[in-house]
PDB file of N, CA and C in Angstrom:
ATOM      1  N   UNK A   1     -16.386 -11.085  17.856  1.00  0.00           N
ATOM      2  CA  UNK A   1     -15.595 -10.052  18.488  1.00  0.00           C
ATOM      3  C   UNK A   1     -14.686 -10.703  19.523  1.00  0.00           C
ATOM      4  N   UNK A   2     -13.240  -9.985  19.373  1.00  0.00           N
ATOM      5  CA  UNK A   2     -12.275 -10.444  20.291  1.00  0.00           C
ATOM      6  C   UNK A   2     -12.961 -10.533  21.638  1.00  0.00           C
ATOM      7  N   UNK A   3     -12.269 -11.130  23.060  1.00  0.00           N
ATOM      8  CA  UNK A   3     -13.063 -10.991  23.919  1.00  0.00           C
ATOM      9  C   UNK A   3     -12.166  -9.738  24.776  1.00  0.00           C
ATOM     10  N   UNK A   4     -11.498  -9.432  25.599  1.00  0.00           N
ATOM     11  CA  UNK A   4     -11.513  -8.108  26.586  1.00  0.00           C
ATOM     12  C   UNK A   4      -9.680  -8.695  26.835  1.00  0.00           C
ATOM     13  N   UNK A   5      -9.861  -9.768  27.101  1.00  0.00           N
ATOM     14  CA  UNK A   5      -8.334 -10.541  27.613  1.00  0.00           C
ATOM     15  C   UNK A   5      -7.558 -10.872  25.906  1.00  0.00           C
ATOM     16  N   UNK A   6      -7.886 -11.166  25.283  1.00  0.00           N
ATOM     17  CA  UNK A   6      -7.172 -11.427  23.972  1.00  0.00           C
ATOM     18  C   UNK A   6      -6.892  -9.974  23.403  1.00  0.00           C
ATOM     19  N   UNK A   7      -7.697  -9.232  23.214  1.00  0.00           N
ATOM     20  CA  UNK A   7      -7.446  -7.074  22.904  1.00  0.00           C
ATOM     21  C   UNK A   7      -6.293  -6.997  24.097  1.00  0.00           C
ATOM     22  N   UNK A   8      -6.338  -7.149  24.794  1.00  0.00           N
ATOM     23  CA  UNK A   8      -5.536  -6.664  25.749  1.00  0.00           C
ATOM     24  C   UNK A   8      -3.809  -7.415  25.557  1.00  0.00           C
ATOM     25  N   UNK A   9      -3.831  -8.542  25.646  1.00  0.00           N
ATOM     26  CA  UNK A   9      -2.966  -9.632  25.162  1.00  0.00           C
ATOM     27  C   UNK A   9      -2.009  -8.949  23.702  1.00  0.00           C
ATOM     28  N   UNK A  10      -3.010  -8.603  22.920  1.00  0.00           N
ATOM     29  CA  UNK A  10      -2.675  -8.264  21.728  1.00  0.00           C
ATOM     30  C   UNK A  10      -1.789  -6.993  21.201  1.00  0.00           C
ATOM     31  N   UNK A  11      -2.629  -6.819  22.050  1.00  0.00           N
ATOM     32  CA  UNK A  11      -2.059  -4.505  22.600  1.00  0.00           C
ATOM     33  C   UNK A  11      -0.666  -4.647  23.661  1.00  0.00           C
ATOM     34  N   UNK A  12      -0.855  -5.231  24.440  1.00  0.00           N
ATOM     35  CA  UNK A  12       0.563  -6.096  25.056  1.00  0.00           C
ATOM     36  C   UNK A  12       1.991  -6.142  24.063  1.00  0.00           C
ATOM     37  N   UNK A  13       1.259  -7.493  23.196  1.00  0.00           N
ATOM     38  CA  UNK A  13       2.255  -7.950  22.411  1.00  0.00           C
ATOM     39  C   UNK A  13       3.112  -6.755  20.977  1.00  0.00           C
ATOM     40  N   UNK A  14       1.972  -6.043  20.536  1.00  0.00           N
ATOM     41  CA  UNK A  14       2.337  -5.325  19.605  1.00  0.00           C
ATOM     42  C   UNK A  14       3.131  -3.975  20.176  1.00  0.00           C
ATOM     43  N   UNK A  15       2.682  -3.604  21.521  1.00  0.00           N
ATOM     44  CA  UNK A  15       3.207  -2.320  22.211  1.00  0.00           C
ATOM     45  C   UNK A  15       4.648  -2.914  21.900  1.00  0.00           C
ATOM     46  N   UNK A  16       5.154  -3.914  22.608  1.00  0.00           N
ATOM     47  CA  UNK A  16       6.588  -4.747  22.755  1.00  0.00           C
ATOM     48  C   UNK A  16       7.074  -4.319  21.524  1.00  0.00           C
ATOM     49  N   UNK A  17       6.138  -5.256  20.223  1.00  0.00           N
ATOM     50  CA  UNK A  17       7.090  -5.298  19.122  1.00  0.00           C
ATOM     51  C   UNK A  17       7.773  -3.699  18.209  1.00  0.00           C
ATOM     52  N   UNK A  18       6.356  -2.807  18.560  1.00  0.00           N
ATOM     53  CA  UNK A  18       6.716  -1.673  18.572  1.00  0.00           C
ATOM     54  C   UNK A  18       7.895  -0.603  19.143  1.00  0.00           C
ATOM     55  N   UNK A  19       8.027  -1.105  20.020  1.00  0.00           N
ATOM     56  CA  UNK A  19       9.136  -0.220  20.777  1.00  0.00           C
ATOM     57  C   UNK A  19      10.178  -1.035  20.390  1.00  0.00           C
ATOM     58  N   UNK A  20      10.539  -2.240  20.182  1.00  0.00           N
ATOM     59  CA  UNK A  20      11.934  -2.989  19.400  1.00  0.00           C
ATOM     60  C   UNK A  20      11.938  -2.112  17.731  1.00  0.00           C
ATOM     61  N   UNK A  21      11.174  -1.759  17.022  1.00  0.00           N
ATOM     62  CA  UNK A  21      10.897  -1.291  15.683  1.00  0.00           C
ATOM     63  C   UNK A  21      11.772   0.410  16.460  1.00  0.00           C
ATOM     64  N   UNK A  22      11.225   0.946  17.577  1.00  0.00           N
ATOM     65  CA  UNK A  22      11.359   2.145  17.707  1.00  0.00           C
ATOM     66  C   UNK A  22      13.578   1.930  17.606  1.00  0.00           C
ATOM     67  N   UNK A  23      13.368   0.982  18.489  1.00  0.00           N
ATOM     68  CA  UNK A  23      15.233   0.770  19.170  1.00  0.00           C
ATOM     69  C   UNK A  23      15.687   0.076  17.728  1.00  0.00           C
ATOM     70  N   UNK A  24      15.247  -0.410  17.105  1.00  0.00           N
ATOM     71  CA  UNK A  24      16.213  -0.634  15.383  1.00  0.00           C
ATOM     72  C   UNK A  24      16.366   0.506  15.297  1.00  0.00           C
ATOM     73  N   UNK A  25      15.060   1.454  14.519  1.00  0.00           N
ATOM     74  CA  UNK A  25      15.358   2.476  13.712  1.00  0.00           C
ATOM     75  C   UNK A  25      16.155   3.565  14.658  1.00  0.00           C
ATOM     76  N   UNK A  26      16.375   3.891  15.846  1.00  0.00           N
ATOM     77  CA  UNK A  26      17.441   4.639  16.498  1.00  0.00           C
ATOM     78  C   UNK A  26      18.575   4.171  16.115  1.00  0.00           C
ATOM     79  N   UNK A  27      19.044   3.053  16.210  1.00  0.00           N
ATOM     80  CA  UNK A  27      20.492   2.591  15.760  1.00  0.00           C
ATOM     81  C   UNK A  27      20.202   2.751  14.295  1.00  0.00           C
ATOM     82  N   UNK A  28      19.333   2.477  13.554  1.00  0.00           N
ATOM     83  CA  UNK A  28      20.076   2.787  12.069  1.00  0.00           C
ATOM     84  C   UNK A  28      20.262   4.790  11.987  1.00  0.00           C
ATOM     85  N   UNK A  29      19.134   4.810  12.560  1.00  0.00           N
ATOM     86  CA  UNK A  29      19.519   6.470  12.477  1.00  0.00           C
ATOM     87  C   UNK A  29      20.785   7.072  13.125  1.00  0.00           C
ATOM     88  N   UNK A  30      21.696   6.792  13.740  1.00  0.00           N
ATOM     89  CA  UNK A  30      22.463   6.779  15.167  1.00  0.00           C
ATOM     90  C   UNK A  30      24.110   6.090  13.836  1.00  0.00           C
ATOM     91  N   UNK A  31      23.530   5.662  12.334  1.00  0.00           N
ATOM     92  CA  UNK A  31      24.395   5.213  12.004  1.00  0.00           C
ATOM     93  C   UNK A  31      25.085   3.655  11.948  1.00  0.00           C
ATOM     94  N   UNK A  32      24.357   2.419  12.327  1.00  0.00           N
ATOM     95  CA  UNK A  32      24.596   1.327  12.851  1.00  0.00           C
ATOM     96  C   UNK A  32      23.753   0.578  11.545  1.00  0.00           C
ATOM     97  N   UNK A  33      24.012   1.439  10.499  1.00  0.00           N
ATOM     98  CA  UNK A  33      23.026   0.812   9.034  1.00  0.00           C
ATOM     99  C   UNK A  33      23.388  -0.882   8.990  1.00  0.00           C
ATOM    100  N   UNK A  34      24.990  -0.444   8.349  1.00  0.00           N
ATOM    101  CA  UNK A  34      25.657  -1.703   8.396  1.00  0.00           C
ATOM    102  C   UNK A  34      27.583  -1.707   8.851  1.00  0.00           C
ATOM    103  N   UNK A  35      28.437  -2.395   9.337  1.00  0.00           N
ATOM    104  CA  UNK A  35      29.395  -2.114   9.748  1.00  0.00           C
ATOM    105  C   UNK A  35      29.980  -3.715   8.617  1.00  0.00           C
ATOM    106  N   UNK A  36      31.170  -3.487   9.097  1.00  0.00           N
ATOM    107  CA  UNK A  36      32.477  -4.557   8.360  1.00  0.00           C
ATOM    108  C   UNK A  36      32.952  -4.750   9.363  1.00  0.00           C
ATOM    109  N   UNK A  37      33.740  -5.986   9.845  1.00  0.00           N
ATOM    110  CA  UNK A  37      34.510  -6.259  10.702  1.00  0.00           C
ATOM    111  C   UNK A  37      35.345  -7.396   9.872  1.00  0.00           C
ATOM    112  N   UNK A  38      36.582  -6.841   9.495  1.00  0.00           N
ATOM    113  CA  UNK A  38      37.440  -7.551   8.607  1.00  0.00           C
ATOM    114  C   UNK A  38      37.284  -7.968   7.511  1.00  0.00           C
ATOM    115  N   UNK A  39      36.829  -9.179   7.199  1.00  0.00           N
ATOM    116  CA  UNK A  39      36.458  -9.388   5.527  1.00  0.00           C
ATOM    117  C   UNK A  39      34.534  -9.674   5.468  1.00  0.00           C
ATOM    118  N   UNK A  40      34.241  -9.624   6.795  1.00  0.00           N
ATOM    119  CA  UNK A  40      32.884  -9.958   6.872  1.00  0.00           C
ATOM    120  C   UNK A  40      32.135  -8.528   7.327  1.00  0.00           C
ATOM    121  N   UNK A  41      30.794  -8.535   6.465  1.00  0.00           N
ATOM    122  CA  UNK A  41      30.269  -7.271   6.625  1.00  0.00           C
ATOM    123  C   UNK A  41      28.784  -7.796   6.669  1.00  0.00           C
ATOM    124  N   UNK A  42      27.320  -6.943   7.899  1.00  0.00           N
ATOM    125  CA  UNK A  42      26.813  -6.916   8.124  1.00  0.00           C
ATOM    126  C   UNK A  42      25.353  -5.750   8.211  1.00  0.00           C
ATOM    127  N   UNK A  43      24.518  -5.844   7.614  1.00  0.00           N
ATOM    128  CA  UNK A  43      23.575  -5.031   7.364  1.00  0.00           C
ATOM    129  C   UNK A  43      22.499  -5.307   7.973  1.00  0.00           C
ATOM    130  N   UNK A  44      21.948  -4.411   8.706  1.00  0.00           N
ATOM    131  CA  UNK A  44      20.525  -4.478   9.173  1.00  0.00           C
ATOM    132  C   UNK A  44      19.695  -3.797   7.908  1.00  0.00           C
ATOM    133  N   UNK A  45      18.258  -3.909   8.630  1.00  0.00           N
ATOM    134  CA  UNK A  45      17.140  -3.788   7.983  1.00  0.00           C
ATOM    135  C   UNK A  45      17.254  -2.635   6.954  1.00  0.00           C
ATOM    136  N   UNK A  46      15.923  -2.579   6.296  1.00  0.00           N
ATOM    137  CA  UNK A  46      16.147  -1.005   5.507  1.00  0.00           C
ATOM    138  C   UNK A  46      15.103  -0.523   6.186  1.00  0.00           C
ATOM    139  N   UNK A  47      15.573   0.795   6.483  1.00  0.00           N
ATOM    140  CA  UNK A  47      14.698   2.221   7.211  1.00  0.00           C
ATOM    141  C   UNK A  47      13.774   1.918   6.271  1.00  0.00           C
ATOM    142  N   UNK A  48      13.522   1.794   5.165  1.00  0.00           N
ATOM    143  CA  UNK A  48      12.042   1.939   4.710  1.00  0.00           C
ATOM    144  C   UNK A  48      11.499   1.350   5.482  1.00  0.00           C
ATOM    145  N   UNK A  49      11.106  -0.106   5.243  1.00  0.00           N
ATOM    146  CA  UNK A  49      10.604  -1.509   5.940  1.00  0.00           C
ATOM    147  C   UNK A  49      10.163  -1.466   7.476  1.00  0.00           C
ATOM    148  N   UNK A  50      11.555  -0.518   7.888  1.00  0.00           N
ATOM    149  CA  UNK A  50      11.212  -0.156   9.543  1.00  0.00           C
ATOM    150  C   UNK A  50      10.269   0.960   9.555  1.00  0.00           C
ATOM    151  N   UNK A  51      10.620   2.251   8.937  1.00  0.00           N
ATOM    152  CA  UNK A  51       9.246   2.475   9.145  1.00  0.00           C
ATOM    153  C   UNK A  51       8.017   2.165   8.540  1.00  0.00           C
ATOM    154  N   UNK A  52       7.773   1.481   7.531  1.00  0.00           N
ATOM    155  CA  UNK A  52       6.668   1.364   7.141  1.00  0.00           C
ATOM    156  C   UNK A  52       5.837   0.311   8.342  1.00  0.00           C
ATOM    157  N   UNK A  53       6.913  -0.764   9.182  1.00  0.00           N
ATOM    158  CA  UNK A  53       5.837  -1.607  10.160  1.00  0.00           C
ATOM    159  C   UNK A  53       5.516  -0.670  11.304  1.00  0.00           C
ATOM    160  N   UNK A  54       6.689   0.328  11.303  1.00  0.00           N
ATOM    161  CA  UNK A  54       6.205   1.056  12.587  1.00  0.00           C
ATOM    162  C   UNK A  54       4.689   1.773  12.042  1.00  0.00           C
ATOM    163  N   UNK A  55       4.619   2.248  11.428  1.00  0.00           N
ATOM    164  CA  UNK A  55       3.226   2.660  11.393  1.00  0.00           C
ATOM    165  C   UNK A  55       2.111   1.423  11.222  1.00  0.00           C
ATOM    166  N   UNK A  56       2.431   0.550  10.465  1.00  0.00           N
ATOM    167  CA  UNK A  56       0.791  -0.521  10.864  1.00  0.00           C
ATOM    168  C   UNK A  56       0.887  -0.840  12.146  1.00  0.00           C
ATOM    169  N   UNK A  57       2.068  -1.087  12.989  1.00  0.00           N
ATOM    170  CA  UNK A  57       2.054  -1.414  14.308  1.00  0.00           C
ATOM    171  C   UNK A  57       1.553  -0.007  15.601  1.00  0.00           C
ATOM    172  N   UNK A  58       1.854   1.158  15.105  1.00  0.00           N
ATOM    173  CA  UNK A  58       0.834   2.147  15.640  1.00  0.00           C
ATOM    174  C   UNK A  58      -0.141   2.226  15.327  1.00  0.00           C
ATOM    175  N   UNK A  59      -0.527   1.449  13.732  1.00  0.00           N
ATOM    176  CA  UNK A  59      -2.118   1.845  13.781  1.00  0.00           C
ATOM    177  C   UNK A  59      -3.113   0.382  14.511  1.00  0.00           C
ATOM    178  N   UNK A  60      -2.436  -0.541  14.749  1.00  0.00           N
ATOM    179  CA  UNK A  60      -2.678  -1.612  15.458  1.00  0.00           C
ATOM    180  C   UNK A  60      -2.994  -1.330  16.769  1.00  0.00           C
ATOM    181  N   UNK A  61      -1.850  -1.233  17.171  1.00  0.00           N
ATOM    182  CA  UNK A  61      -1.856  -0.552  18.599  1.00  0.00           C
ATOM    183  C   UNK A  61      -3.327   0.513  19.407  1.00  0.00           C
ATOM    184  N   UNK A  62      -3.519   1.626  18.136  1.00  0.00           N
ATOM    185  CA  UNK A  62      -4.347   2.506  18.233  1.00  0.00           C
ATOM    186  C   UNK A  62      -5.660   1.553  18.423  1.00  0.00           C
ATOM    187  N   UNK A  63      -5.461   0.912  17.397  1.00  0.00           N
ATOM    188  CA  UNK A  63      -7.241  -0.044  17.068  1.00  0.00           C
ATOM    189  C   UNK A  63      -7.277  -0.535  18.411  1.00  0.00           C
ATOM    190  N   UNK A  64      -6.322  -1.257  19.196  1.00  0.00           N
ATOM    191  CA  UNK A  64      -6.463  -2.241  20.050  1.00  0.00           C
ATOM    192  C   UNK A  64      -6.936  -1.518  21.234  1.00  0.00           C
ATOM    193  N   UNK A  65      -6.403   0.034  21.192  1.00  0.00           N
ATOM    194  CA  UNK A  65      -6.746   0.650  22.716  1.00  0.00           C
ATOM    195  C   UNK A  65      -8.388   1.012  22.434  1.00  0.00           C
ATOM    196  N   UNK A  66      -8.778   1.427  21.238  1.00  0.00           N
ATOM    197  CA  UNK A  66      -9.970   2.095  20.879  1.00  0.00           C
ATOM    198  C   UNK A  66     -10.940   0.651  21.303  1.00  0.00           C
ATOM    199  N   UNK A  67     -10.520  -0.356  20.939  1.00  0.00           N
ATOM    200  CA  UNK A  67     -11.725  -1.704  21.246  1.00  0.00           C
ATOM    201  C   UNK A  67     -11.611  -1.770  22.712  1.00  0.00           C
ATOM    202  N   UNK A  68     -10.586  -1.729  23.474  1.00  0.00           N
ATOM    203  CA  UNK A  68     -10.684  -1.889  25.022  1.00  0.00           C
ATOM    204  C   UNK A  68     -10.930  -0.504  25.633  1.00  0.00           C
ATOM    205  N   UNK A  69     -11.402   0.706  24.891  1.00  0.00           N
ATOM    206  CA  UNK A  69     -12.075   1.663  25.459  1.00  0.00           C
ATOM    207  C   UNK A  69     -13.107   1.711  25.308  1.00  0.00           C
ATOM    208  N   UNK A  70     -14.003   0.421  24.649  1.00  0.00           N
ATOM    209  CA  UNK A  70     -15.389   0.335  23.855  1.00  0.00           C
ATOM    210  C   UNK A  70     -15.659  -0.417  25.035  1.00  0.00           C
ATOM    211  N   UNK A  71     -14.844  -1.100  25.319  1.00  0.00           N
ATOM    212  CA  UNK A  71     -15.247  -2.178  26.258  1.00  0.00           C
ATOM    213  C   UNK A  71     -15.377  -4.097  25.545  1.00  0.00           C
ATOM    214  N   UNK A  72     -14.852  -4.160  23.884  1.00  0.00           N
ATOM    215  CA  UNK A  72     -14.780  -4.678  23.170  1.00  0.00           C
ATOM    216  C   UNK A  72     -15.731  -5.156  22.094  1.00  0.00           C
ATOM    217  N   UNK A  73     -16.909  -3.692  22.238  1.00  0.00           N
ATOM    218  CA  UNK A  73     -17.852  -3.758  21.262  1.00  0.00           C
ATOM    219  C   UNK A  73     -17.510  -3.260  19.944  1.00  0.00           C
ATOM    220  N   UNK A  74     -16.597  -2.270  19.650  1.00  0.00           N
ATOM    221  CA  UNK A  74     -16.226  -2.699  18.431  1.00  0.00           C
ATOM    222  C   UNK A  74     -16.196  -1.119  17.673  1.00  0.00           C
ATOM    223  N   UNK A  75     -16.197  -0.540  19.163  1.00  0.00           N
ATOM    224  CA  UNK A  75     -16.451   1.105  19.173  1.00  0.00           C
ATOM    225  C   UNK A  75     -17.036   1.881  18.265  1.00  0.00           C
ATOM    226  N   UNK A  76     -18.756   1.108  17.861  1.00  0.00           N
ATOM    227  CA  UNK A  76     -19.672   2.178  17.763  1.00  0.00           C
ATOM    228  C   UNK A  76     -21.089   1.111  17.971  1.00  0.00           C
ATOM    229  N   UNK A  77     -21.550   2.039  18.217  1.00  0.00           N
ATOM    230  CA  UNK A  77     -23.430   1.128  18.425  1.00  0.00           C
ATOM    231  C   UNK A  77     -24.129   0.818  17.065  1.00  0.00           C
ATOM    232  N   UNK A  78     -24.437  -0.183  17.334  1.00  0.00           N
ATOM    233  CA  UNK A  78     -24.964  -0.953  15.946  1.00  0.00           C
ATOM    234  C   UNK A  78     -26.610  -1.153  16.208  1.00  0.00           C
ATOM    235  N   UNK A  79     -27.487  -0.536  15.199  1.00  0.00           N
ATOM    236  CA  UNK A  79     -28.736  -1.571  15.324  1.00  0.00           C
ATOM    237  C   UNK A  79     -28.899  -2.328  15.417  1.00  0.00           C
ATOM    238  N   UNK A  80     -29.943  -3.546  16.182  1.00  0.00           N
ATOM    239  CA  UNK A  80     -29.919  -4.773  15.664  1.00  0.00           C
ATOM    240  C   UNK A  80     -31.347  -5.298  15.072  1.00  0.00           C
ATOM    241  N   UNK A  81     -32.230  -4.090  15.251  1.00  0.00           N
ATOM    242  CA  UNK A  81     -33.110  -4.686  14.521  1.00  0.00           C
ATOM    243  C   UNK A  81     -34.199  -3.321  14.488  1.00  0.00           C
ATOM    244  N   UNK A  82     -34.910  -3.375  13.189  1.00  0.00           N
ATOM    245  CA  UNK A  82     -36.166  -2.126  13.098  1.00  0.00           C
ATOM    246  C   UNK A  82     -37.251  -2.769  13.299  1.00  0.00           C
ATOM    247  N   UNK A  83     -38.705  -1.871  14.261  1.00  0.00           N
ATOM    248  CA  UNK A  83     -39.762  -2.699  13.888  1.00  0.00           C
ATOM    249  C   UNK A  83     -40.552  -1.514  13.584  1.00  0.00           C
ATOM    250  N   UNK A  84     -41.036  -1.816  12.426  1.00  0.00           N
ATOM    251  CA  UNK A  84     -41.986  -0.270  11.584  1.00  0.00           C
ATOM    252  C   UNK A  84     -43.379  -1.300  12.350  1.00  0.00           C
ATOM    253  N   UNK A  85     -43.859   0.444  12.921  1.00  0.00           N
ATOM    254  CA  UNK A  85     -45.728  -0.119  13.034  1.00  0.00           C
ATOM    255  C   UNK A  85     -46.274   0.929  12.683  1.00  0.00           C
ATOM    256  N   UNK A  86     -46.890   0.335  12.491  1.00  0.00           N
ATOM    257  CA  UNK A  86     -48.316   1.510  11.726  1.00  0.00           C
ATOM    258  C   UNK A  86     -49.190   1.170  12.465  1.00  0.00           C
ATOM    259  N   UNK A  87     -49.271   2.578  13.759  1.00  0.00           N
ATOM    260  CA  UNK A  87     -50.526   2.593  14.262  1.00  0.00           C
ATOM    261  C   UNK A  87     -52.014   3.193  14.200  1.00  0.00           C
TER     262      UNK A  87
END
């Protein structure tokens, strides 16, 4: 299991990459698909692609807050061992 500083690190990094995914897909929505400027022409990403990472990157995100609300156990209680007696 991750330790408390690396979940956190991680949830950091993906929040970031997430909100850049959010500011593409506004400009392609906003119209900024692809433009021409003289004989040279330029295309960003495809809205599919963007959203399809935006959602593993929210469901990332989600995982990462749920393990640092566990406390980085892994958010649920696990047995670790049975002892049957017969008394």
């Amino acid at each position: 299991m991750a330790s408390l500083v690396v979940i956190r690190r991680r949830l950091e990094s993906n929040a970031r990459r997430l909100e850049l995914y959010y500011e593409a897909e506004r400009a392609i929505l906003d119209g900024a698909q692809s433009y021409t400027i003289g004989t040279r022409s330029l295309s960003r990403a495809n809205l599919a692609e963007i959203t399809d990472m935006i959602a593993a990157l929210e469901t990332k995100v989600a995982e990462d807050e749920a393990a640092l609300a566990s406390g980085g156990r892994g958010g649920r209680r696990r047995s670790v061992g049975v002892y049957i007696r017969d008394w």
